[in-house]
N, C-alpha and C. Protein backbone atom coordinates (compact mmCIF):
# COMPACT_ATOMS: atom_id res chain seq x y z
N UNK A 1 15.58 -21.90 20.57
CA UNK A 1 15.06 -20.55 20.56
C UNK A 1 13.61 -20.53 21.06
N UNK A 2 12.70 -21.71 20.82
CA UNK A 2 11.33 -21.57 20.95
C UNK A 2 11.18 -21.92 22.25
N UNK A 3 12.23 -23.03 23.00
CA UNK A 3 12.31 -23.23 24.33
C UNK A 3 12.40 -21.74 25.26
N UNK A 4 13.00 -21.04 25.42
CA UNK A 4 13.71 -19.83 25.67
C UNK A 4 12.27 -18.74 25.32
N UNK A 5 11.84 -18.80 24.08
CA UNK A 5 10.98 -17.91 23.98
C UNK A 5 9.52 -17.93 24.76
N UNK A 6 9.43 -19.39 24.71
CA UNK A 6 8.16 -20.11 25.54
C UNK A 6 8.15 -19.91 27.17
N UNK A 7 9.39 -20.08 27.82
CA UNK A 7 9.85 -20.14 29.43
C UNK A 7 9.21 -18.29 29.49
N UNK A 8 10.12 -17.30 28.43
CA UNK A 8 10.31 -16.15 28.74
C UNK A 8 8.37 -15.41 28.91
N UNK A 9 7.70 -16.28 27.91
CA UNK A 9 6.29 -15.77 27.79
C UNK A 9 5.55 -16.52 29.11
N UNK A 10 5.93 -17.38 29.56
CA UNK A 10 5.27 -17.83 31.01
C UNK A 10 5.84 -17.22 32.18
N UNK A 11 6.77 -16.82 32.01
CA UNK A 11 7.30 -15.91 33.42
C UNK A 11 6.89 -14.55 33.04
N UNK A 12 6.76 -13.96 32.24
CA UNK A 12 6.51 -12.54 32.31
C UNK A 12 4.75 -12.49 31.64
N UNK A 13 4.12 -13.55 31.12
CA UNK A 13 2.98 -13.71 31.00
C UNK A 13 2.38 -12.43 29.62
N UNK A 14 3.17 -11.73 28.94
CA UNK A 14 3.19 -11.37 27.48
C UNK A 14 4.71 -11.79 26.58
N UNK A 15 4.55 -11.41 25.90
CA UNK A 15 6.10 -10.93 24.72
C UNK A 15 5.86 -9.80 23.79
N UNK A 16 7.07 -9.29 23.43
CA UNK A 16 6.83 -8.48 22.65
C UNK A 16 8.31 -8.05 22.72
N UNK A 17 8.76 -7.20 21.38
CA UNK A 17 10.49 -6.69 21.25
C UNK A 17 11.13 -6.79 22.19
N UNK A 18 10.43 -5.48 22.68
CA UNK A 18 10.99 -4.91 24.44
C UNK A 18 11.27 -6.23 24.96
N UNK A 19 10.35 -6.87 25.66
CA UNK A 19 10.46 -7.87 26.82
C UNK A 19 11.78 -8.93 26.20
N UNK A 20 11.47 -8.92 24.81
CA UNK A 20 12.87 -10.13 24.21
C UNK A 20 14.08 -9.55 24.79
N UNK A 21 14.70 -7.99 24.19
CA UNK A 21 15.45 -7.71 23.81
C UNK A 21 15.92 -7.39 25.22
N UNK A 22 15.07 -7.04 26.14
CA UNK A 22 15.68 -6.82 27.67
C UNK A 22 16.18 -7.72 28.76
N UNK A 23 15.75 -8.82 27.75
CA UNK A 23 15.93 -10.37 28.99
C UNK A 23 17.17 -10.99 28.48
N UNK A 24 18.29 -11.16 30.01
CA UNK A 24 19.27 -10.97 29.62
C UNK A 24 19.53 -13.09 29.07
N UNK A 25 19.99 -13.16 28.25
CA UNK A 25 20.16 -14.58 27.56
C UNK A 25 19.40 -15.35 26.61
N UNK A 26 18.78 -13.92 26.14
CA UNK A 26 17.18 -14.28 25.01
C UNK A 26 18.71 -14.15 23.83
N UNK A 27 18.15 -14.62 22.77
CA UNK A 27 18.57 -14.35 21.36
C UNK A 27 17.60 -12.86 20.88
N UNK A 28 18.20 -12.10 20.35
CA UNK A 28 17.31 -10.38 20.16
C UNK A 28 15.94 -11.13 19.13
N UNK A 29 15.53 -9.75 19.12
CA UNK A 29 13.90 -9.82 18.58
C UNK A 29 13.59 -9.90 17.04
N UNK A 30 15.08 -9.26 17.17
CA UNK A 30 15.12 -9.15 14.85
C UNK A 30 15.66 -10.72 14.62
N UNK A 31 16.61 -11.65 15.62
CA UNK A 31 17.22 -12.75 15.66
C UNK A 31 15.64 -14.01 15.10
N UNK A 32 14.80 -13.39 16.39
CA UNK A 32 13.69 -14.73 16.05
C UNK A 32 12.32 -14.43 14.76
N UNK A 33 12.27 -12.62 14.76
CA UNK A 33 11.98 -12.66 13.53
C UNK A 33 12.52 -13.34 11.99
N UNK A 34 14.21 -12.67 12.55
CA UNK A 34 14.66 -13.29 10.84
C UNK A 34 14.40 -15.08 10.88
N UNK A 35 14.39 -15.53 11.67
CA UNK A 35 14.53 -17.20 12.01
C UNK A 35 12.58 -17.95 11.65
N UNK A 36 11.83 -17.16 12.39
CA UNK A 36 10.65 -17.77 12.24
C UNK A 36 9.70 -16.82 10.73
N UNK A 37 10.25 -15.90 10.49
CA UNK A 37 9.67 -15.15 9.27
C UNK A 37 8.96 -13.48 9.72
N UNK A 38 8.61 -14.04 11.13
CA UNK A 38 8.00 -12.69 12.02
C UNK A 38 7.96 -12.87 13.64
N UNK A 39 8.02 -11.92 13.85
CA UNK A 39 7.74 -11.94 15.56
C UNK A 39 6.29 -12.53 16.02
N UNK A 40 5.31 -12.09 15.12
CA UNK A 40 4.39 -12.72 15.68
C UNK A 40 4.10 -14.42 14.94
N UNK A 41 4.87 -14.87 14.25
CA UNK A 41 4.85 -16.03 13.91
C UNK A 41 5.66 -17.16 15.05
N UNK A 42 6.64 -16.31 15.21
CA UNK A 42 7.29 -16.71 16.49
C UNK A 42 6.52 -17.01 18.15
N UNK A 43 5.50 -15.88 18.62
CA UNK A 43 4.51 -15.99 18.93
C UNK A 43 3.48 -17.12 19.14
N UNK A 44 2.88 -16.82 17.76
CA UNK A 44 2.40 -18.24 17.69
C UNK A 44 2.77 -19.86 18.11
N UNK A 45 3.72 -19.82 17.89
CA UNK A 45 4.36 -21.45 17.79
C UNK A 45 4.93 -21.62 19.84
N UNK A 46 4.70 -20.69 20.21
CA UNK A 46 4.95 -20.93 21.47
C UNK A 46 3.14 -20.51 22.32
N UNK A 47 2.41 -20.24 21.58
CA UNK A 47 1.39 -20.37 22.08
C UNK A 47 0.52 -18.93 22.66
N UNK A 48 1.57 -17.73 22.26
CA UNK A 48 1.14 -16.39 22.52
C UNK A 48 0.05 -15.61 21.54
N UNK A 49 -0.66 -14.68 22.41
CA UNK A 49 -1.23 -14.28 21.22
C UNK A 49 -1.71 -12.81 21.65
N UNK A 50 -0.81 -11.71 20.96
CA UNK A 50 -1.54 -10.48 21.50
C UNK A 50 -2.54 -10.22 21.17
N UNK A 51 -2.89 -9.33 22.13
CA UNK A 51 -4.10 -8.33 22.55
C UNK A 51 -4.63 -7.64 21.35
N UNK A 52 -3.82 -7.01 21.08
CA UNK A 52 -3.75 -6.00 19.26
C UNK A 52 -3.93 -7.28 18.15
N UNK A 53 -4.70 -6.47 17.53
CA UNK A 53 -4.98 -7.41 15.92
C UNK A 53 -3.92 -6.85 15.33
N UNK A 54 -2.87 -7.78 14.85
CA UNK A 54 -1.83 -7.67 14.09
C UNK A 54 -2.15 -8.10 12.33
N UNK A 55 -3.51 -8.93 12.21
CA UNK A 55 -3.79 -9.03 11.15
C UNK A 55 -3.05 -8.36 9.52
N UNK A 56 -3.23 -6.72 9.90
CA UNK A 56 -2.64 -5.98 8.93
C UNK A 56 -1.52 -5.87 8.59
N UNK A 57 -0.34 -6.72 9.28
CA UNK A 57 1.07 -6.81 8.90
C UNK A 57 1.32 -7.31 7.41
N UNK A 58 0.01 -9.00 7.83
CA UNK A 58 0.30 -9.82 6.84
C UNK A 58 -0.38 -9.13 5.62
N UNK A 59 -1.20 -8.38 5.75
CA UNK A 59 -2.02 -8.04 4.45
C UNK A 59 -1.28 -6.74 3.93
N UNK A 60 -0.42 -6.14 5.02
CA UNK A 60 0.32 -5.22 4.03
C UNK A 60 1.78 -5.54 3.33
N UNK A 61 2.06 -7.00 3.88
CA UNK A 61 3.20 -7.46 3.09
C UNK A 61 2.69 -8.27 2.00
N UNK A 62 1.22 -8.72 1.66
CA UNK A 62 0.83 -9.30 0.57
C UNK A 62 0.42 -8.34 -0.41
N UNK A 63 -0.29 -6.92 -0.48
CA UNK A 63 -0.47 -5.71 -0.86
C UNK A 63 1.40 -5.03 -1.33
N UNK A 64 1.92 -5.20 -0.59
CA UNK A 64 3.45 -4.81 -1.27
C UNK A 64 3.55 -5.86 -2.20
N UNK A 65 3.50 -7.19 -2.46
CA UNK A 65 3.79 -7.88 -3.32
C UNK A 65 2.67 -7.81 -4.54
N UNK A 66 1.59 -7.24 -4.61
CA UNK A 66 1.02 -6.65 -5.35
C UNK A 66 1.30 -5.38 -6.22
N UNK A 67 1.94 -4.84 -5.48
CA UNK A 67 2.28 -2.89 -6.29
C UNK A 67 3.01 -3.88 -7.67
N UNK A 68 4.05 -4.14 -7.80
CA UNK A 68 4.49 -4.38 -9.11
C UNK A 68 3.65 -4.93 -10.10
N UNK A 69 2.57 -5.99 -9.77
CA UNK A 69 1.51 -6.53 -11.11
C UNK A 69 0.28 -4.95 -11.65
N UNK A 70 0.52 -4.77 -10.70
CA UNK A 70 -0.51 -3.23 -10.44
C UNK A 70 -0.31 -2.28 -10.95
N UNK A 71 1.14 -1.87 -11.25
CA UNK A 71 2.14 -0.93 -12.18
C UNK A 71 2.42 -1.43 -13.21
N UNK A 72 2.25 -2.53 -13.51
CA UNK A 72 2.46 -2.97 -14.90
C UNK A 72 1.38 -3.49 -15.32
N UNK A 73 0.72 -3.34 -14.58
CA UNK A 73 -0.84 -3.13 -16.00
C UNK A 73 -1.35 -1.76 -16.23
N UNK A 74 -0.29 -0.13 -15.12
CA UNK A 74 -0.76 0.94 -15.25
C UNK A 74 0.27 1.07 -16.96
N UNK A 75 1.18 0.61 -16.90
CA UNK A 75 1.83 0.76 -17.27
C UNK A 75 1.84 0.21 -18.77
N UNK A 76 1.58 -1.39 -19.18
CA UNK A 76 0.94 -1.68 -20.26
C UNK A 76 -0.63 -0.91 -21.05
N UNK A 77 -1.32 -0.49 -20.30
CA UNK A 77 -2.30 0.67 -20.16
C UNK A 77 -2.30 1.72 -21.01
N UNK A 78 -1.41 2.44 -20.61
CA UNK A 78 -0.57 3.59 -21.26
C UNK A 78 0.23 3.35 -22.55
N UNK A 79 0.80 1.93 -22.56
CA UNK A 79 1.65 1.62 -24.03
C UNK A 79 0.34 1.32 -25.09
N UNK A 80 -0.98 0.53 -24.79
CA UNK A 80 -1.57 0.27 -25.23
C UNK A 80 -2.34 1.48 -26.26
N UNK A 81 -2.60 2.46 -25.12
CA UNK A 81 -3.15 3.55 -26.13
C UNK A 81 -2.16 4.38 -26.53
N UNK A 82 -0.85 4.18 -27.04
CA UNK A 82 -0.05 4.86 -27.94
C UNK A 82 0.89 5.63 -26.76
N UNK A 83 0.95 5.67 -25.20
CA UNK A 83 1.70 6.53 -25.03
C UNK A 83 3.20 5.93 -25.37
N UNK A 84 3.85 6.44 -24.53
CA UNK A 84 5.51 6.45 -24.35
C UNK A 84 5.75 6.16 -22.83
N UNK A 85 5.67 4.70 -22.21
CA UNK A 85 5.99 5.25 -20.53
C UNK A 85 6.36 4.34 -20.00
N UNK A 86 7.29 4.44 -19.16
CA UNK A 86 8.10 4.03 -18.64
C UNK A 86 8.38 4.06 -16.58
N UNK A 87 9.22 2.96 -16.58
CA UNK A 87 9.03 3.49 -14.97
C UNK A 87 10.85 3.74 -14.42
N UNK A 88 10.19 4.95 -13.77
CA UNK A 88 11.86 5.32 -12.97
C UNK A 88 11.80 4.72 -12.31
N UNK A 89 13.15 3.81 -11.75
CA UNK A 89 13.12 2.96 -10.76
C UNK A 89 14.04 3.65 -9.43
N UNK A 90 14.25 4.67 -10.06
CA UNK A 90 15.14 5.49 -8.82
C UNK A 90 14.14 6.36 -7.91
N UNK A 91 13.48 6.95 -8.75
CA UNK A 91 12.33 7.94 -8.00
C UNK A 91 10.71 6.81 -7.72
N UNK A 92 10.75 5.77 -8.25
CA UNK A 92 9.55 4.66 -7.77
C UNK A 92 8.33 5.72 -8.68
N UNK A 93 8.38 6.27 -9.63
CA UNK A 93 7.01 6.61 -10.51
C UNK A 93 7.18 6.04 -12.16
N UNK A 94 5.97 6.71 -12.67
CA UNK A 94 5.69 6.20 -13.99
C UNK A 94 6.37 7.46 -14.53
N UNK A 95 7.20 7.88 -15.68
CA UNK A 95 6.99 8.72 -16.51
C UNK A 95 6.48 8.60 -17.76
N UNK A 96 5.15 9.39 -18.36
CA UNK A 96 4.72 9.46 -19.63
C UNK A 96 4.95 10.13 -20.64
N UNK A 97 5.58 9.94 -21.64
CA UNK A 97 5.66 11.01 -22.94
C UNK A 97 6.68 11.85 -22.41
N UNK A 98 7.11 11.26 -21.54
CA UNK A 98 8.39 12.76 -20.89
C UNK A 98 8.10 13.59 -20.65
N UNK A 99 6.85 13.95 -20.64
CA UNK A 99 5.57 15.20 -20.19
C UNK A 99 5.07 15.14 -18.33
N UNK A 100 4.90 13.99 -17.92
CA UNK A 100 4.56 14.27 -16.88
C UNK A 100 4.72 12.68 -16.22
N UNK A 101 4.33 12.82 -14.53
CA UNK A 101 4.94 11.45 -14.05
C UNK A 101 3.76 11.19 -13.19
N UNK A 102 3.63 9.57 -12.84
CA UNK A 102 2.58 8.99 -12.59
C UNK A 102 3.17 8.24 -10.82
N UNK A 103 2.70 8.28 -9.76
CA UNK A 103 2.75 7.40 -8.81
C UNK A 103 1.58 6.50 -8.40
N UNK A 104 2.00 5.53 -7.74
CA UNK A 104 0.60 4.45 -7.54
C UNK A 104 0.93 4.27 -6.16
N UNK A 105 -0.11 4.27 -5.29
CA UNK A 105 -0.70 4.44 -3.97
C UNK A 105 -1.58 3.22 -3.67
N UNK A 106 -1.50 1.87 -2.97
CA UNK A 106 -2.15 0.88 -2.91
C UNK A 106 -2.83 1.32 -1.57
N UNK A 107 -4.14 1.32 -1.37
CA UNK A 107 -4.99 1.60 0.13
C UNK A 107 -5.62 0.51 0.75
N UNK A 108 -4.98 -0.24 1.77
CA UNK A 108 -5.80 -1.08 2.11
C UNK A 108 -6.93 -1.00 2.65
N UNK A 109 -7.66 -1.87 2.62
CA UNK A 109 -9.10 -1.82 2.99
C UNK A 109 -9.40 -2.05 4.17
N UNK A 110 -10.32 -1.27 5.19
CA UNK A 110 -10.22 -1.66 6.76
C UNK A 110 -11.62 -2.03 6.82
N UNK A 111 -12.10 -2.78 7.53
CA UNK A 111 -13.22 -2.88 7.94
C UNK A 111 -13.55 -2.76 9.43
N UNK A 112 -14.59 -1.66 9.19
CA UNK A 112 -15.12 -0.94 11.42
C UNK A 112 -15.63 -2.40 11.53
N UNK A 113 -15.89 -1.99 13.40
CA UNK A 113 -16.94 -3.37 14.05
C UNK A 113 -17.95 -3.11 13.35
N UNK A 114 -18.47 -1.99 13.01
CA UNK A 114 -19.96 -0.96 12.19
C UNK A 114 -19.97 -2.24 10.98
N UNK A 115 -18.94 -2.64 10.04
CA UNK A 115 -19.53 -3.37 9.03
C UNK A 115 -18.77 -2.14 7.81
N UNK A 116 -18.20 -0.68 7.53
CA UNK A 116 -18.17 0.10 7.29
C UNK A 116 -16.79 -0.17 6.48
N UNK A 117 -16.40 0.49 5.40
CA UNK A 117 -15.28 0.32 5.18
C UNK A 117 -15.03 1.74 4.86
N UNK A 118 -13.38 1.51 5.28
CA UNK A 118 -12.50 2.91 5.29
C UNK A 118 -11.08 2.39 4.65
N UNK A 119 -10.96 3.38 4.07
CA UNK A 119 -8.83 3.38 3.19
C UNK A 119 -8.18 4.29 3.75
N UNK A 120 -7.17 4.16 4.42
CA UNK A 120 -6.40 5.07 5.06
C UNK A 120 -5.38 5.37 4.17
N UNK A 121 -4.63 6.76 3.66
CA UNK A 121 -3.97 6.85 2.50
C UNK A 121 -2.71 7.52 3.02
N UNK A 122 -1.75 7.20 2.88
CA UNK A 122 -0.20 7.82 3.04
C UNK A 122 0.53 8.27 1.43
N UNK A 123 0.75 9.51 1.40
CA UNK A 123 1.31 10.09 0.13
C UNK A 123 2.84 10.02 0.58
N UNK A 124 3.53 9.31 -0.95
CA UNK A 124 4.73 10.07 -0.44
C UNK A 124 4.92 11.36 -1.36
N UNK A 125 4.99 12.49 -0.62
CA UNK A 125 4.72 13.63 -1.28
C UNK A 125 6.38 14.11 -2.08
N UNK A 126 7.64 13.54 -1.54
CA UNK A 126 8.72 14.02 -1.77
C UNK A 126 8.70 13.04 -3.33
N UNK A 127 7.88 12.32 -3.53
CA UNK A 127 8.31 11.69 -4.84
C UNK A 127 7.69 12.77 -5.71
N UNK A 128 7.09 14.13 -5.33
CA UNK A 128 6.40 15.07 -6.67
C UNK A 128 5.99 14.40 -7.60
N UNK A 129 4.71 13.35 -7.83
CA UNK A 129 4.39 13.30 -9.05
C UNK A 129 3.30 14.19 -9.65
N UNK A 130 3.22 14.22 -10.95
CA UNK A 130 2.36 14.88 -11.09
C UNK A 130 1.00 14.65 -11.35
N UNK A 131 0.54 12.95 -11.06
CA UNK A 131 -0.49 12.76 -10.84
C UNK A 131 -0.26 11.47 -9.97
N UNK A 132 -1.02 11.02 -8.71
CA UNK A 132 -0.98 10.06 -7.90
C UNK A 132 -2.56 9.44 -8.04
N UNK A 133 -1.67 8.18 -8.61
CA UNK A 133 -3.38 6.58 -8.23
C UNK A 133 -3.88 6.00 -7.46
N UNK A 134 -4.30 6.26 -6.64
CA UNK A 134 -5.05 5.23 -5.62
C UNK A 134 -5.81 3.83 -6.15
N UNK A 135 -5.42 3.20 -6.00
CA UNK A 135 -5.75 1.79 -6.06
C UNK A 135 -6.57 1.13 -4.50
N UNK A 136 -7.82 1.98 -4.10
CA UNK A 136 -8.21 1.55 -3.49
C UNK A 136 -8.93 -0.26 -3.41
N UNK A 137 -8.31 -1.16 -2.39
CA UNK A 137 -8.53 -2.61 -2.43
C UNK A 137 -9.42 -2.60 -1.87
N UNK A 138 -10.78 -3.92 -2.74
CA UNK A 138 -11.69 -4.33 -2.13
C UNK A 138 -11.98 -5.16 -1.04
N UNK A 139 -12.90 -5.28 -0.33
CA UNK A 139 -12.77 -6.09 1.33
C UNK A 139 -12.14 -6.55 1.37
N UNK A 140 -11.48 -8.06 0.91
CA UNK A 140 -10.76 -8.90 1.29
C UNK A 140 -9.34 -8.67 0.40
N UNK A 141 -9.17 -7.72 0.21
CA UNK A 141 -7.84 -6.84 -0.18
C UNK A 141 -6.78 -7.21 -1.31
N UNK A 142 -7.80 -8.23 -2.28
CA UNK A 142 -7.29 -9.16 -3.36
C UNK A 142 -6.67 -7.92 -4.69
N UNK A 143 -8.14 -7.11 -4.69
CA UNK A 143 -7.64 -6.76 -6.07
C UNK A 143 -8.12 -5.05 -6.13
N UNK A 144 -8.40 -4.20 -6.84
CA UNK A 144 -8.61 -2.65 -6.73
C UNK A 144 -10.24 -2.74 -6.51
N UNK A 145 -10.58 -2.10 -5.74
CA UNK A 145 -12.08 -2.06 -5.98
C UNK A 145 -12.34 -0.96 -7.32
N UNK A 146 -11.63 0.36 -6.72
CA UNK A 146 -12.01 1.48 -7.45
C UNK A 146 -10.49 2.01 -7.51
N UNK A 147 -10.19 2.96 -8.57
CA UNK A 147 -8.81 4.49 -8.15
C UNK A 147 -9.82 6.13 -8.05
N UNK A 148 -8.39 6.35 -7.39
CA UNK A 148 -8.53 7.77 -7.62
C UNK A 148 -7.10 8.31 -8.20
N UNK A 149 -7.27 9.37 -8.95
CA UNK A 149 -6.58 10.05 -9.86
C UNK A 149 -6.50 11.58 -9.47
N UNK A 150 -5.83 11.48 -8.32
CA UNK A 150 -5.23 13.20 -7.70
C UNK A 150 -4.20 14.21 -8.30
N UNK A 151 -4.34 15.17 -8.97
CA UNK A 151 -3.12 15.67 -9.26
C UNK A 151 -2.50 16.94 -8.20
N UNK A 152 -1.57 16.65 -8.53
CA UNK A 152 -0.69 17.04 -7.50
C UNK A 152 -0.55 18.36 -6.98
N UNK A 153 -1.44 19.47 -7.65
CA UNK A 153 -1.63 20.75 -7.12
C UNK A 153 -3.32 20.42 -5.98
N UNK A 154 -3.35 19.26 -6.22
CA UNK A 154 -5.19 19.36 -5.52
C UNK A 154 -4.30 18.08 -3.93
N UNK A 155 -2.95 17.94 -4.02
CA UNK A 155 -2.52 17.13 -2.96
C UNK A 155 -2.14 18.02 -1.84
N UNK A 156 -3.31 18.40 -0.89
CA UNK A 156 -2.65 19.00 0.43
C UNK A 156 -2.46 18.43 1.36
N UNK A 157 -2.87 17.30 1.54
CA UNK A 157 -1.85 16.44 2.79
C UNK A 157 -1.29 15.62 2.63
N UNK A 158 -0.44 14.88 3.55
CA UNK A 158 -0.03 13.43 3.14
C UNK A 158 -0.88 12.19 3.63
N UNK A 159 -1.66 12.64 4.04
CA UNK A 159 -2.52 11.50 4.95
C UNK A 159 -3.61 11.87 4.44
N UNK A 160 -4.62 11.03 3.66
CA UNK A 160 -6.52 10.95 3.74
C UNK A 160 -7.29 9.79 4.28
N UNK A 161 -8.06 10.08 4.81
CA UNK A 161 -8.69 8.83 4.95
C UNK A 161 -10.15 8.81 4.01
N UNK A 162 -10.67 7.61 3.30
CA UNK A 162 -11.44 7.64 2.74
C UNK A 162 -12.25 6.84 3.42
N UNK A 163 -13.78 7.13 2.78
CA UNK A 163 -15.31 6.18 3.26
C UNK A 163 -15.48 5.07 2.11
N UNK A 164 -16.60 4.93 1.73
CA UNK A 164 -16.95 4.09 1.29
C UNK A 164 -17.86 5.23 0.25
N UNK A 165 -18.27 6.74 0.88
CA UNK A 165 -18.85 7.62 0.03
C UNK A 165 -18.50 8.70 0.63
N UNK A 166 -18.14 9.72 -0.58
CA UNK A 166 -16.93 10.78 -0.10
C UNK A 166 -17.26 12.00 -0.56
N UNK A 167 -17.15 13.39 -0.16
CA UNK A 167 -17.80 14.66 -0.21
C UNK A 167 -17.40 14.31 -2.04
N UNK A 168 -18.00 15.56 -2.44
CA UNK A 168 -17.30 15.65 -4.35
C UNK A 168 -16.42 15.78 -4.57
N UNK A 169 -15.43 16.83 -3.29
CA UNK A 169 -14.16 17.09 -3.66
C UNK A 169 -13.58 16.10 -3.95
N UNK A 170 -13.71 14.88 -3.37
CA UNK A 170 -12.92 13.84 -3.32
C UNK A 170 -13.27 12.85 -4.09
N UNK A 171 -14.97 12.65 -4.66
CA UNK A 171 -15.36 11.97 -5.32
C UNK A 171 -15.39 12.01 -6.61
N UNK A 172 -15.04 12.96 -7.34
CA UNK A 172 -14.72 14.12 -8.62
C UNK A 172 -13.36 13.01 -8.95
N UNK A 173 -12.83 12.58 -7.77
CA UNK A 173 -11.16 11.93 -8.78
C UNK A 173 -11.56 10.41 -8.28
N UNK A 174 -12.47 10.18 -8.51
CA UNK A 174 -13.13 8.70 -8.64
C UNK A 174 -13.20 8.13 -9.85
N UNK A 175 -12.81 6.81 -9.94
CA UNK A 175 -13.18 6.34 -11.47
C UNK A 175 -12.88 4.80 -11.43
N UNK A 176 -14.09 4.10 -12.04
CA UNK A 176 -14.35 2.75 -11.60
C UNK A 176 -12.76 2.00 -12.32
N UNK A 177 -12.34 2.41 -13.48
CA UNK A 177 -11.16 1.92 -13.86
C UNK A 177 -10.20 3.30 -14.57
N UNK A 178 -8.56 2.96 -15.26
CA UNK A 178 -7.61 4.03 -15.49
C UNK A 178 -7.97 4.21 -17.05
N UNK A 179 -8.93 3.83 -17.49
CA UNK A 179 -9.21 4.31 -19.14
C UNK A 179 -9.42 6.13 -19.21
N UNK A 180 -9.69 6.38 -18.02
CA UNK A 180 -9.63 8.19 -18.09
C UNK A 180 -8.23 8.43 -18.36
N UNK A 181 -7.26 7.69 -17.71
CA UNK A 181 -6.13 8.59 -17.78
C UNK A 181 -5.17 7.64 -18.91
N UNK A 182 -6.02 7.00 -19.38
CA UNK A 182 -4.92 6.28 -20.64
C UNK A 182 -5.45 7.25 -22.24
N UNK A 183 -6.72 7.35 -21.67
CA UNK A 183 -6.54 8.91 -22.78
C UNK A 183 -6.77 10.03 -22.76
N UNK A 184 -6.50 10.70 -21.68
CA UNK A 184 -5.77 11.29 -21.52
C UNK A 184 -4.35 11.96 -21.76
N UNK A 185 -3.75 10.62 -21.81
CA UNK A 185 -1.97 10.43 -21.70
C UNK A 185 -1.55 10.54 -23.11
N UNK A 186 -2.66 9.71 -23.82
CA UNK A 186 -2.59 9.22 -25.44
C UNK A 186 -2.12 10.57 -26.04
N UNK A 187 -0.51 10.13 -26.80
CA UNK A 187 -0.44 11.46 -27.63
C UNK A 187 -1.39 11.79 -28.90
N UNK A 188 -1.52 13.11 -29.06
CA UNK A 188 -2.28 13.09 -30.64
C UNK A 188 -1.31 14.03 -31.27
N UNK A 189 -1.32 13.03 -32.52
CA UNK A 189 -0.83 13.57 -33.95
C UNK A 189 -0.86 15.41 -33.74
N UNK A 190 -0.09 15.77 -34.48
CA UNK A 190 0.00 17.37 -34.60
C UNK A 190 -1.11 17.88 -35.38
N UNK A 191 -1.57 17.21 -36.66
CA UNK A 191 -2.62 17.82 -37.25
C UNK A 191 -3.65 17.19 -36.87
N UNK A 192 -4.04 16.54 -35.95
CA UNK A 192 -5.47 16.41 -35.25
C UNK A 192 -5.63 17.36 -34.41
N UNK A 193 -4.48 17.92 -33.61
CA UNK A 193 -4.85 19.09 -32.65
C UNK A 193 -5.22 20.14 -33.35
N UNK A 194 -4.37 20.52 -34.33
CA UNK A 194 -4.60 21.78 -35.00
C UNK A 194 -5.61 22.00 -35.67
């Protein structure tokens, strides 16, 4: 396969899907992904190297393997200060107290040529929760720097991009850690309210 992939990147002098999948006696492009782990790992080992920083593939498949330790410390969080909560695994949120439901939003961290950092944010808005976490990741995209805590009537797009310092609207659902919304969540007794 690497013979074949190597010949095909010296005669046409790039690679990429397209060029695999069109050349007639290649093995397809999902073939040498599933085989080497990725296309651009595949790449590599024959000596290619695109143009585009692909960097962010790997950091958003290490960031997916993160969401679950990340939800279960939102999630131990919430048991800790007395709630009730649990995670739907059909709809991918938290529900609390059977009162209301929680989603978590991991943002990776970009860094400009500037030195500048920015989080680019994708909602999935069809999951309706009624409050969404941003788990914005620090530079090197290990662990949360900061969240934000949006609720879902203040969610008008599906896309934000964040700075590093952000008008109020946006800075108002800032919070260095989730102790706002663990009590918050915390039920109280009937005769403490009253």
């Amino acid at each position: 396969m690497l013979q074949s992939l190597r010949a095909l990147y010296q005669q046409k002098g790039l690679l990429s899907g397209i060029v695999i999948d069109e050349s007639d006696g290649m093995p397809s492009s999902s073939a040498y992904s599933s085989r080497f782990g990725s296309l651009l790992r595949a790449y590599g080992l024959v000596g290619f190297t695109p143009a585009r920083d692909y960097r962010y593939v790997e950091i958003n498949r290490e960031l997916r393997k993160l969401h679950p330790g990340i939800l279960r410390e939102v999630l131990d969080g919430l048991r800790a200060t007395g709630s009730d909560a649990w995670q739907d695994l059909e709809a991918d949120r938290i529900v609390v107290n059977g009162e209301f439901s929680v989603s978590l939003v991991i943002a990776r961290c970009i860094e400009t040529p500037t030195g500048l950092l920015r989080w680019n944010l994708h909602f999935d808005t069809s999951l309706a929760p009624d409050i969404t976490i941003v788990a914005r990741m620090d530079r090197a995209n290990r662990v949360p720097f900061d969240f934000y805590l949006f609720p879902r009537i203040d969610m008008l797009s599906e896309k934000l991009r964040l700075g590093e310092e952000n008008a109020l609207a946006l800075d108002a659902y800032r919070f260095d850690d989730l102790e706002l919304l663990y009590d918050i969540a915390a039920p109280v007794p009937l005769g403490e309210a009253a």
